[in-house]
PDB file of N, CA and C in Angstrom:
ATOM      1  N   UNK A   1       8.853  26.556  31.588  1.00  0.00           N
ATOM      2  CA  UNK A   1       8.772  25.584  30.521  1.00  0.00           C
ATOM      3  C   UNK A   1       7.852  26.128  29.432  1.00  0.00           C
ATOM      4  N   UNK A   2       8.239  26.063  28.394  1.00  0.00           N
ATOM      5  CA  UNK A   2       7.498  26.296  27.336  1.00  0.00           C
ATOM      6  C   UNK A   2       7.388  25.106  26.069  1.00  0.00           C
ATOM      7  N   UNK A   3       5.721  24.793  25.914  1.00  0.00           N
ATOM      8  CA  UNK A   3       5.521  23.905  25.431  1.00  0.00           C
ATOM      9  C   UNK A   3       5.133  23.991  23.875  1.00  0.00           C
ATOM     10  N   UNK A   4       5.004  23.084  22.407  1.00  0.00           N
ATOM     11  CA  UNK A   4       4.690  23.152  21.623  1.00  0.00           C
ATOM     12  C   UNK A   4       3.971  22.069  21.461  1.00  0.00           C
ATOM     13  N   UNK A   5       2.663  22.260  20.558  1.00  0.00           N
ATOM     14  CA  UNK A   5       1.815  21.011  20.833  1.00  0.00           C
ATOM     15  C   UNK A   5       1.517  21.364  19.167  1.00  0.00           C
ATOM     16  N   UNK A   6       1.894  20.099  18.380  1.00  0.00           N
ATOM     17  CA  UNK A   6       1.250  20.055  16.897  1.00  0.00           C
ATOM     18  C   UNK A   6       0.252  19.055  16.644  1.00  0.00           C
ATOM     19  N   UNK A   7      -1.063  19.381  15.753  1.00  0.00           N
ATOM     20  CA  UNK A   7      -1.928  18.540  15.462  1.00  0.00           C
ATOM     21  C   UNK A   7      -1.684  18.343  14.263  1.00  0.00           C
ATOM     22  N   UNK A   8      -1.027  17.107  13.464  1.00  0.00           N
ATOM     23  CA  UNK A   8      -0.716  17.069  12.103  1.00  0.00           C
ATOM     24  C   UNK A   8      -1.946  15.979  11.551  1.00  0.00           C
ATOM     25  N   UNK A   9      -1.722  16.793  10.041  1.00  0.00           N
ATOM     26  CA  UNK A   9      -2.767  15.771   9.362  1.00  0.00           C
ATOM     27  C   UNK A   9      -2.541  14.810   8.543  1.00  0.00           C
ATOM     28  N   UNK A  10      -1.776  13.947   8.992  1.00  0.00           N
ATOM     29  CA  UNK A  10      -1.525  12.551   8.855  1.00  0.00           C
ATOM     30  C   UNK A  10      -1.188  11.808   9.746  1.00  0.00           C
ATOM     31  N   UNK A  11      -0.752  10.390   9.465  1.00  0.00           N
ATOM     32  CA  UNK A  11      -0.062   9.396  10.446  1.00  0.00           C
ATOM     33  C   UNK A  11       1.308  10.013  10.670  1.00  0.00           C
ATOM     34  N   UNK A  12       1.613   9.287  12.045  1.00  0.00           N
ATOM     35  CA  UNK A  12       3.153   9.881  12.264  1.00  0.00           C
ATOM     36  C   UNK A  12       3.837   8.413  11.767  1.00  0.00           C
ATOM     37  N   UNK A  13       4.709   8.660  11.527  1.00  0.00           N
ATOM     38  CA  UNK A  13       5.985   7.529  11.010  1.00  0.00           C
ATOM     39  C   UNK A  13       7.084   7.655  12.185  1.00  0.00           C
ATOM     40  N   UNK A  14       7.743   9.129  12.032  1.00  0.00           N
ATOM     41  CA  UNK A  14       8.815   8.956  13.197  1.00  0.00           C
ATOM     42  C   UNK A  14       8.806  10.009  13.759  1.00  0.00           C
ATOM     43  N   UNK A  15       9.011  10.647  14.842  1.00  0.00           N
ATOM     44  CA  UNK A  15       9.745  11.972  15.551  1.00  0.00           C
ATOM     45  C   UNK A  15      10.363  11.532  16.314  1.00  0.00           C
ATOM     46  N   UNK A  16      10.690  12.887  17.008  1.00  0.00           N
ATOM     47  CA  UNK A  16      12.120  12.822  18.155  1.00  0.00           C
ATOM     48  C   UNK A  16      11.761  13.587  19.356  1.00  0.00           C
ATOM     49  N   UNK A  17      10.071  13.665  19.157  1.00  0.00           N
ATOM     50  CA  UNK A  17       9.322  14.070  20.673  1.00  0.00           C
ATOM     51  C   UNK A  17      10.069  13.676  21.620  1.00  0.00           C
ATOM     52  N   UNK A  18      10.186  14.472  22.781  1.00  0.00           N
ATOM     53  CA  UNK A  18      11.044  13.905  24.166  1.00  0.00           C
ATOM     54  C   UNK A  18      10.078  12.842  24.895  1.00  0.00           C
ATOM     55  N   UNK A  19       8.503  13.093  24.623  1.00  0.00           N
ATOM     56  CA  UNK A  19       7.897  12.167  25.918  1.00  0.00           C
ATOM     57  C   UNK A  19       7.618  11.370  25.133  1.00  0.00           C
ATOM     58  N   UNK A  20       7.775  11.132  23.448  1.00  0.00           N
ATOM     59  CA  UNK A  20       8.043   9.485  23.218  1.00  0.00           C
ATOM     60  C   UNK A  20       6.457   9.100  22.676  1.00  0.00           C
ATOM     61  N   UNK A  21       5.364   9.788  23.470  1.00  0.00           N
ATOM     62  CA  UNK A  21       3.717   9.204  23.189  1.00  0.00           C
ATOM     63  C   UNK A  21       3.045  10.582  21.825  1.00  0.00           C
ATOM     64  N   UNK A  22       2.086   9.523  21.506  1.00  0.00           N
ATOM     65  CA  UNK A  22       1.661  10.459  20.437  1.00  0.00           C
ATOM     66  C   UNK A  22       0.184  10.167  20.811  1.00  0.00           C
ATOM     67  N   UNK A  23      -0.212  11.218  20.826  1.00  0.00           N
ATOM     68  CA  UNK A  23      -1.565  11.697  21.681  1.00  0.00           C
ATOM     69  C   UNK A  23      -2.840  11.472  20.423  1.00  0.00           C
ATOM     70  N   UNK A  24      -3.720  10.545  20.503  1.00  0.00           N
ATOM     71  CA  UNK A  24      -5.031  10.531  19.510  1.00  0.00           C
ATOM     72  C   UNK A  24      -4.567  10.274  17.909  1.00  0.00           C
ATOM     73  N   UNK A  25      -3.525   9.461  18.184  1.00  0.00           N
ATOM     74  CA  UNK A  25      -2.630   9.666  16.496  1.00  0.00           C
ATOM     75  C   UNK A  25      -2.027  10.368  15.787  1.00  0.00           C
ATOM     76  N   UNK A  26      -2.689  11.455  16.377  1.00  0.00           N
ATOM     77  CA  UNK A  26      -1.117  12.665  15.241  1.00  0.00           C
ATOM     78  C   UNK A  26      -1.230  14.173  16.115  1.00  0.00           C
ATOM     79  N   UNK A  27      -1.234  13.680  17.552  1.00  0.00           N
ATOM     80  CA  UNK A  27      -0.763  14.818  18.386  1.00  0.00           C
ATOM     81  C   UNK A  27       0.648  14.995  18.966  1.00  0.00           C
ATOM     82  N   UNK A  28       1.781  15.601  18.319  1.00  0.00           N
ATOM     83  CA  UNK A  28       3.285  15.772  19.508  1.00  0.00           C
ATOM     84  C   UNK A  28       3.423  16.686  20.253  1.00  0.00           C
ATOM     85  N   UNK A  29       3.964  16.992  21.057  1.00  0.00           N
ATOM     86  CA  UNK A  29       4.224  17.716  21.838  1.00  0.00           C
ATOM     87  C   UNK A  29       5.863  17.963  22.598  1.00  0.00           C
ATOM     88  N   UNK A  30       6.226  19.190  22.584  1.00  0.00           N
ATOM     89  CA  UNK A  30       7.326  19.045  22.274  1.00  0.00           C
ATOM     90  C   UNK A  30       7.681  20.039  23.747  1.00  0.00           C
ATOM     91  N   UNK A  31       9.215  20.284  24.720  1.00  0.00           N
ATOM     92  CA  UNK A  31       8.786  21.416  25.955  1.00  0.00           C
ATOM     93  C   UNK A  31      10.595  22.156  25.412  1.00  0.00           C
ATOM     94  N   UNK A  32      10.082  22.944  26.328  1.00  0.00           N
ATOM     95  CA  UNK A  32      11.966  24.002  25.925  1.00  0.00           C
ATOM     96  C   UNK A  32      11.597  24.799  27.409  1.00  0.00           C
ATOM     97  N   UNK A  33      12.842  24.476  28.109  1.00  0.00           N
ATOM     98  CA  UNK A  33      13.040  25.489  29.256  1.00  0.00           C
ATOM     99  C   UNK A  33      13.161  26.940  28.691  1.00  0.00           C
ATOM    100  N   UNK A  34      12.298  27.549  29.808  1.00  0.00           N
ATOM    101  CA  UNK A  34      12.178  29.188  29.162  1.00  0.00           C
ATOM    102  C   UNK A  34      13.488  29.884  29.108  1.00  0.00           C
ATOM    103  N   UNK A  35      14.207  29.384  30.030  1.00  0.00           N
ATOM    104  CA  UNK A  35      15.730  30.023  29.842  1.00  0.00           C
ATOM    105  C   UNK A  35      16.384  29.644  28.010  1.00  0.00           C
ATOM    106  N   UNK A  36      15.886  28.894  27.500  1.00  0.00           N
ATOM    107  CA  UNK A  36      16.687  28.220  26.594  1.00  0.00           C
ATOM    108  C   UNK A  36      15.973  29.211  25.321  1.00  0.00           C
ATOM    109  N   UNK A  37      14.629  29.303  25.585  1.00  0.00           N
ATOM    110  CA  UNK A  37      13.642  29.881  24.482  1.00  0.00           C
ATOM    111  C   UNK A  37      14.267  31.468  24.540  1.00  0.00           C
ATOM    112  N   UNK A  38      14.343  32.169  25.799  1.00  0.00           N
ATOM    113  CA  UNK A  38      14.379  33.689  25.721  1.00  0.00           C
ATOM    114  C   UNK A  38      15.983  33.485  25.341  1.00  0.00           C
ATOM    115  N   UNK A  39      16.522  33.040  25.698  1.00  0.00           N
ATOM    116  CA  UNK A  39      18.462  32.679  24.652  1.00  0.00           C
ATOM    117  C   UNK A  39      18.171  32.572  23.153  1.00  0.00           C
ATOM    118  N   UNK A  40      16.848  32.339  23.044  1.00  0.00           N
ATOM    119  CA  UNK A  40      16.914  31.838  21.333  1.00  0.00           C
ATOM    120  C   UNK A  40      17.399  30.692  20.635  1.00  0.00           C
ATOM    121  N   UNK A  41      17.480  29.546  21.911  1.00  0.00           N
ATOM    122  CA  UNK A  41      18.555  27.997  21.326  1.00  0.00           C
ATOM    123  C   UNK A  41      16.983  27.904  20.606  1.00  0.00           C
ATOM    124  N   UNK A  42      17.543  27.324  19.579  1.00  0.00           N
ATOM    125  CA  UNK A  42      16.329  26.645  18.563  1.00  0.00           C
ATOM    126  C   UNK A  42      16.202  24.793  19.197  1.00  0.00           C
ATOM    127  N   UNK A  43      14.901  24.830  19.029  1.00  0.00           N
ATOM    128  CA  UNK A  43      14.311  23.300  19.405  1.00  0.00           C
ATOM    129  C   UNK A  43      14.173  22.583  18.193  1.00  0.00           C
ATOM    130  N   UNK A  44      14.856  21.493  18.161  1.00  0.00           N
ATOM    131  CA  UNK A  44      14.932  20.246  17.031  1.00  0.00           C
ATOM    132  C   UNK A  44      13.356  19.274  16.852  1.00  0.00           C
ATOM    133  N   UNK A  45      12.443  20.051  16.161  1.00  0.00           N
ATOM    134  CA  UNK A  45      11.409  18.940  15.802  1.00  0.00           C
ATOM    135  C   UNK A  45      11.792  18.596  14.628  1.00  0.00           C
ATOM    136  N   UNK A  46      11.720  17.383  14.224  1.00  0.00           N
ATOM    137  CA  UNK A  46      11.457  16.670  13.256  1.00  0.00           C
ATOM    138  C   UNK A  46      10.509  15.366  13.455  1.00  0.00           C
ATOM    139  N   UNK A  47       9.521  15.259  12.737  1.00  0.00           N
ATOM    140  CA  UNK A  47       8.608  14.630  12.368  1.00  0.00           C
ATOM    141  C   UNK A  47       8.299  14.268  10.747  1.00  0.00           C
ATOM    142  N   UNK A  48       8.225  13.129  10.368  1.00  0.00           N
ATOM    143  CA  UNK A  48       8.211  12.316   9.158  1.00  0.00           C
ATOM    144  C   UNK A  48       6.401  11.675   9.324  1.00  0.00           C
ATOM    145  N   UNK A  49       5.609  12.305   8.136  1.00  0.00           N
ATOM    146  CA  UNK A  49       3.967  11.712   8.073  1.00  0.00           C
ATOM    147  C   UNK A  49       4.006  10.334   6.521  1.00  0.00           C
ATOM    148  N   UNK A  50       3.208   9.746   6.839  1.00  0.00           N
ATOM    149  CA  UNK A  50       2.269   8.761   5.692  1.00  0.00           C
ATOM    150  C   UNK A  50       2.143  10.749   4.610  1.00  0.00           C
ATOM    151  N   UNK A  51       2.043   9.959   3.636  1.00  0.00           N
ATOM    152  CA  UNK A  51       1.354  10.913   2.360  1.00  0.00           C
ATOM    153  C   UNK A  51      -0.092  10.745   2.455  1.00  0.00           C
ATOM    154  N   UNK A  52      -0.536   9.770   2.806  1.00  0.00           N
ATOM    155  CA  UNK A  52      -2.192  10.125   2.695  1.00  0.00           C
ATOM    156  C   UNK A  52      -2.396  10.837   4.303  1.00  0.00           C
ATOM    157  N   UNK A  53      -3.192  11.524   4.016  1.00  0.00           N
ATOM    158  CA  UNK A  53      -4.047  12.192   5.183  1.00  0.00           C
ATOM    159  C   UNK A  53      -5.265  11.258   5.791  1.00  0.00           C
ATOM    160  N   UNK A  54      -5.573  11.883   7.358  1.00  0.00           N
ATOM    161  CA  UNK A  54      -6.248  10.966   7.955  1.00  0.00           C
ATOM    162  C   UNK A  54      -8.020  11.077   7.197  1.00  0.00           C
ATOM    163  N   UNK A  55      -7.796  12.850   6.847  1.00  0.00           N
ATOM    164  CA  UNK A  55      -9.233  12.935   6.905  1.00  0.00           C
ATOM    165  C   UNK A  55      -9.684  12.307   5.358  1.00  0.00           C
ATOM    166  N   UNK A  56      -8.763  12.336   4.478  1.00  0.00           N
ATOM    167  CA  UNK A  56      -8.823  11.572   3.226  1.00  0.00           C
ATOM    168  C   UNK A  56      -9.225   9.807   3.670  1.00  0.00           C
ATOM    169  N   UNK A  57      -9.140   9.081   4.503  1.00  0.00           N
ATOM    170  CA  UNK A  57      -9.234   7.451   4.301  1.00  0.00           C
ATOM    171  C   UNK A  57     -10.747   7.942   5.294  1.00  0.00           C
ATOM    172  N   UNK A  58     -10.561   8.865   6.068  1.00  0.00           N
ATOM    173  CA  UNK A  58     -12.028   8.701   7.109  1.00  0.00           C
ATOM    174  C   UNK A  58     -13.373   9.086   6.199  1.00  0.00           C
ATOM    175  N   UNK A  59     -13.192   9.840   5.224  1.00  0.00           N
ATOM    176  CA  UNK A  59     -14.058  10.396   4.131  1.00  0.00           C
ATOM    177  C   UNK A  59     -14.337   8.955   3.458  1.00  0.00           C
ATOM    178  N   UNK A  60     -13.114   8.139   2.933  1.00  0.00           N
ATOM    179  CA  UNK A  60     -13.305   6.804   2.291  1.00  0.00           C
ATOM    180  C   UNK A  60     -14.052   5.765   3.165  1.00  0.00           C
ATOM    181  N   UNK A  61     -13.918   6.056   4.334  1.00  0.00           N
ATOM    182  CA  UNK A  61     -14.550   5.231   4.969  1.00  0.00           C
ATOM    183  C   UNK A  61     -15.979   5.091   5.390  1.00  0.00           C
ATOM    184  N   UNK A  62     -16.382   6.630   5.405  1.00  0.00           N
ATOM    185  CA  UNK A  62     -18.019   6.878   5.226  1.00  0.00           C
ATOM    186  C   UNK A  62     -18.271   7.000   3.830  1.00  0.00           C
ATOM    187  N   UNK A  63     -17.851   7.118   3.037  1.00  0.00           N
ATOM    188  CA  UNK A  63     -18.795   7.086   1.554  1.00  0.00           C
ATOM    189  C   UNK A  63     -18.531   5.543   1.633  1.00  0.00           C
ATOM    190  N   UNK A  64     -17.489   4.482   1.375  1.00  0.00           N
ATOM    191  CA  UNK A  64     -17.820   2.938   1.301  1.00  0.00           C
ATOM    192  C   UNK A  64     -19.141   2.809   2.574  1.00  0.00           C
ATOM    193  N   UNK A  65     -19.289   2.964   3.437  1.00  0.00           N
ATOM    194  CA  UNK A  65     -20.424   2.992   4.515  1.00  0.00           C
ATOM    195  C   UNK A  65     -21.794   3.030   4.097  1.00  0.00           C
ATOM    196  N   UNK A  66     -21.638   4.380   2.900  1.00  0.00           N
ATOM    197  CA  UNK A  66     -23.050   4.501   2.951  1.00  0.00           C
ATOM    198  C   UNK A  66     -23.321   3.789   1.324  1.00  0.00           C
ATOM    199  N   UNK A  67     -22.429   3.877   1.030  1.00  0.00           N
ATOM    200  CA  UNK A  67     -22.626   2.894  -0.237  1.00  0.00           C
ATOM    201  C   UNK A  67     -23.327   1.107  -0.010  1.00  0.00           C
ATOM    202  N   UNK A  68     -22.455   0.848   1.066  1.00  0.00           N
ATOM    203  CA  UNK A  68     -23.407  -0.397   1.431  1.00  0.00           C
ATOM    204  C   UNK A  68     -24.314  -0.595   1.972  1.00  0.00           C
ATOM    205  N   UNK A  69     -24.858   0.585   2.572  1.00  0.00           N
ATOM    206  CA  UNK A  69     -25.822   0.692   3.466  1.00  0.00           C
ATOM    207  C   UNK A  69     -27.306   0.822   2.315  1.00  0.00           C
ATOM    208  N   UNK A  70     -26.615   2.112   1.229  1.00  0.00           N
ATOM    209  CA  UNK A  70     -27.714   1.809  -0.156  1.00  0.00           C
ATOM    210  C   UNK A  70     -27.914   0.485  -0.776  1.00  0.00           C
ATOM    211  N   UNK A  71     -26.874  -0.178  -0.811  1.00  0.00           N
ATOM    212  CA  UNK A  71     -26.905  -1.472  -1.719  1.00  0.00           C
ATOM    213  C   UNK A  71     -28.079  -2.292  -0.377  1.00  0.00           C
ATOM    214  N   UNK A  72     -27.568  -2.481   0.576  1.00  0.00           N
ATOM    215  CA  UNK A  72     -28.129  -3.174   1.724  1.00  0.00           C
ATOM    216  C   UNK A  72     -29.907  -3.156   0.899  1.00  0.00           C
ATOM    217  N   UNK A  73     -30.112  -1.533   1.515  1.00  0.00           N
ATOM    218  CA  UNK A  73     -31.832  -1.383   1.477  1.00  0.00           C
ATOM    219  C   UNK A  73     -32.036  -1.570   0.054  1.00  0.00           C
ATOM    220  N   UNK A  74     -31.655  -1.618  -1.471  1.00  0.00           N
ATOM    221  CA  UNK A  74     -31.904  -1.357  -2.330  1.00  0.00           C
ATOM    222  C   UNK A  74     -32.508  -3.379  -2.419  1.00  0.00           C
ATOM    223  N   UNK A  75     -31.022  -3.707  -2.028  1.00  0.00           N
ATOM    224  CA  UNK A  75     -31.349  -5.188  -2.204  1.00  0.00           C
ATOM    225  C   UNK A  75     -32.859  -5.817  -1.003  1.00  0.00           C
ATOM    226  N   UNK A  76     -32.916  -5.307   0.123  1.00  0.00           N
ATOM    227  CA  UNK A  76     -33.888  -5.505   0.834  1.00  0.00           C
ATOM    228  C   UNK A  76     -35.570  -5.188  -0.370  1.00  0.00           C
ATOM    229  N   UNK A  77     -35.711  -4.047  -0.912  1.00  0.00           N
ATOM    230  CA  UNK A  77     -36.849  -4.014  -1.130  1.00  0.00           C
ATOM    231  C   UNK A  77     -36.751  -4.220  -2.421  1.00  0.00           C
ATOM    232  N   UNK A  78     -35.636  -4.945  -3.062  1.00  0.00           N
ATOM    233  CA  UNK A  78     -36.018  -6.224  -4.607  1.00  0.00           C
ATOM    234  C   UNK A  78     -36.260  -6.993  -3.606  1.00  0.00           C
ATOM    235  N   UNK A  79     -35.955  -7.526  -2.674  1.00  0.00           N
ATOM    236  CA  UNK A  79     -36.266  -8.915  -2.004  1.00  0.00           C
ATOM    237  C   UNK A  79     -37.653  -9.044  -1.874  1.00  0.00           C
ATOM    238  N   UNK A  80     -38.151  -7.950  -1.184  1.00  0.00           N
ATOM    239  CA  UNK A  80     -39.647  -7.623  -0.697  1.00  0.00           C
ATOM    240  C   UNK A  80     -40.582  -7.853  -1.903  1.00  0.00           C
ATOM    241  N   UNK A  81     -40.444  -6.983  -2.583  1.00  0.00           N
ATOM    242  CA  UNK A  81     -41.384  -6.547  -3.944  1.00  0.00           C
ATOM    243  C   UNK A  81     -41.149  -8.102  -4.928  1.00  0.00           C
ATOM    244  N   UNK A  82     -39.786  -8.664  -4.754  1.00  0.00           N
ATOM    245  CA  UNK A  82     -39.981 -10.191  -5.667  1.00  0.00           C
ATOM    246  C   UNK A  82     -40.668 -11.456  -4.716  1.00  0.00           C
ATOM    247  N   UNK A  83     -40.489 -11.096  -3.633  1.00  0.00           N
ATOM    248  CA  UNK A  83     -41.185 -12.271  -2.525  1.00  0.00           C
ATOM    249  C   UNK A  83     -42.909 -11.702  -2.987  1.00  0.00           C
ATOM    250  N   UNK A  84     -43.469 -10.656  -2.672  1.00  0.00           N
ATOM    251  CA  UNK A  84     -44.702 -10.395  -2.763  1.00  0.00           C
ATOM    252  C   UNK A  84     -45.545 -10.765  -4.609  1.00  0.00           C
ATOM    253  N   UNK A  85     -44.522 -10.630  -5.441  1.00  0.00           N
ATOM    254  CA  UNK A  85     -44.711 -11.313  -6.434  1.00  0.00           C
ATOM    255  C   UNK A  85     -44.978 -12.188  -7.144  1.00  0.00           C
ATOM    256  N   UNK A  86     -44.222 -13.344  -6.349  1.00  0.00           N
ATOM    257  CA  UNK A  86     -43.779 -14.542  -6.503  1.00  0.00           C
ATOM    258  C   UNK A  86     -45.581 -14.996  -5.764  1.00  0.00           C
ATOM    259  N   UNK A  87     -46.008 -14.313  -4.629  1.00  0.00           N
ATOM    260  CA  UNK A  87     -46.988 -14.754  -3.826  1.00  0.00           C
ATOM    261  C   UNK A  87     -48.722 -14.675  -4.119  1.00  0.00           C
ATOM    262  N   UNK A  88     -48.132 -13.789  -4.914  1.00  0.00           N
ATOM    263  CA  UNK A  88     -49.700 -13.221  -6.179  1.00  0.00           C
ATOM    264  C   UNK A  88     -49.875 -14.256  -6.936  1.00  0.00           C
ATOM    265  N   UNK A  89     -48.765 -14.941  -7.855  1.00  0.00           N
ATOM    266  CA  UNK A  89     -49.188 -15.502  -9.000  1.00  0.00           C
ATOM    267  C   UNK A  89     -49.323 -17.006  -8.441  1.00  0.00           C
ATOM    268  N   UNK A  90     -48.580 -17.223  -7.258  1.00  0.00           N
ATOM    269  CA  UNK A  90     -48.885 -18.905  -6.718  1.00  0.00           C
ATOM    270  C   UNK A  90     -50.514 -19.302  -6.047  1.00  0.00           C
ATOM    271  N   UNK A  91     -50.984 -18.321  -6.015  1.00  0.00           N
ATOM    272  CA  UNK A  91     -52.387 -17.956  -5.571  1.00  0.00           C
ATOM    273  C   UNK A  91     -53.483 -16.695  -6.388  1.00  0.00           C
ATOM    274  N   UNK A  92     -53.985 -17.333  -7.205  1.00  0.00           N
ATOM    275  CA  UNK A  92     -54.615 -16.747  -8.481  1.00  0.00           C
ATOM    276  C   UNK A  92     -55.639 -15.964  -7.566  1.00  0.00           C
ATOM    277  N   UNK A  93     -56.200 -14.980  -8.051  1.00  0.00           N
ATOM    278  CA  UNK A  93     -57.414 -14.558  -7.542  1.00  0.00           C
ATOM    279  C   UNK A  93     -58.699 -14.812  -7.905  1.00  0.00           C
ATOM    280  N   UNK A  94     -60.099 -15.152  -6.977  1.00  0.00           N
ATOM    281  CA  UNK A  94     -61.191 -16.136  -7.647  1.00  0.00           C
ATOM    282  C   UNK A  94     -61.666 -15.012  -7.989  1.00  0.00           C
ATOM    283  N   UNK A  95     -62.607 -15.901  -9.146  1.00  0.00           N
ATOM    284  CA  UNK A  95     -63.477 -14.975 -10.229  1.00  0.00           C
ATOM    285  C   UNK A  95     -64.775 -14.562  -9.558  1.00  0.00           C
TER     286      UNK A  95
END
């Protein structure tokens, strides 16, 4: 048996894999009896992907991440610095 194993970089939409499962999202795997391979019969993959790529939305997905994660702390220490503000002037300091 001789096997073919593709890691594509996108979503799968359709193939015509024989075992039907797609391994971690965009692993196929495909087998050809060795008698068939050293004959030279050609093996029918076809596989159809999404146009966007995986590593393109996973990139989108850590920069939106850390974007809120800045906004998060940015807004935390206006919170801080206007609470401590607010706490100075409601309590004057004696002369």
């Amino acid at each position: 048996m001789v096997a073919y194993r593709m890691h594509l970089p996108s979503e799968i939409v359709f193939h015509n894999a024989p075992a039907g499962e797609i391994g971690r999202g965009n692993i196929l795997e495909w087998e050809q009896p060795l008698a068939d391979r050293l004959a030279g019969r050609p093996l029918d993959i076809q596989v159809q992907l999404t146009p966007t790529s995986i590593l393109a939305r996973t990139l989108l997905l850590f920069g939106a991440t850390i974007l809120a994660a800045a906004a998060a702390l940015a807004g935390l220490v206006w919170w801080i610095s206007r609470r401590g503000r607010d706490d100075a002037t409601a309590f004057p300091a004696p002369r």
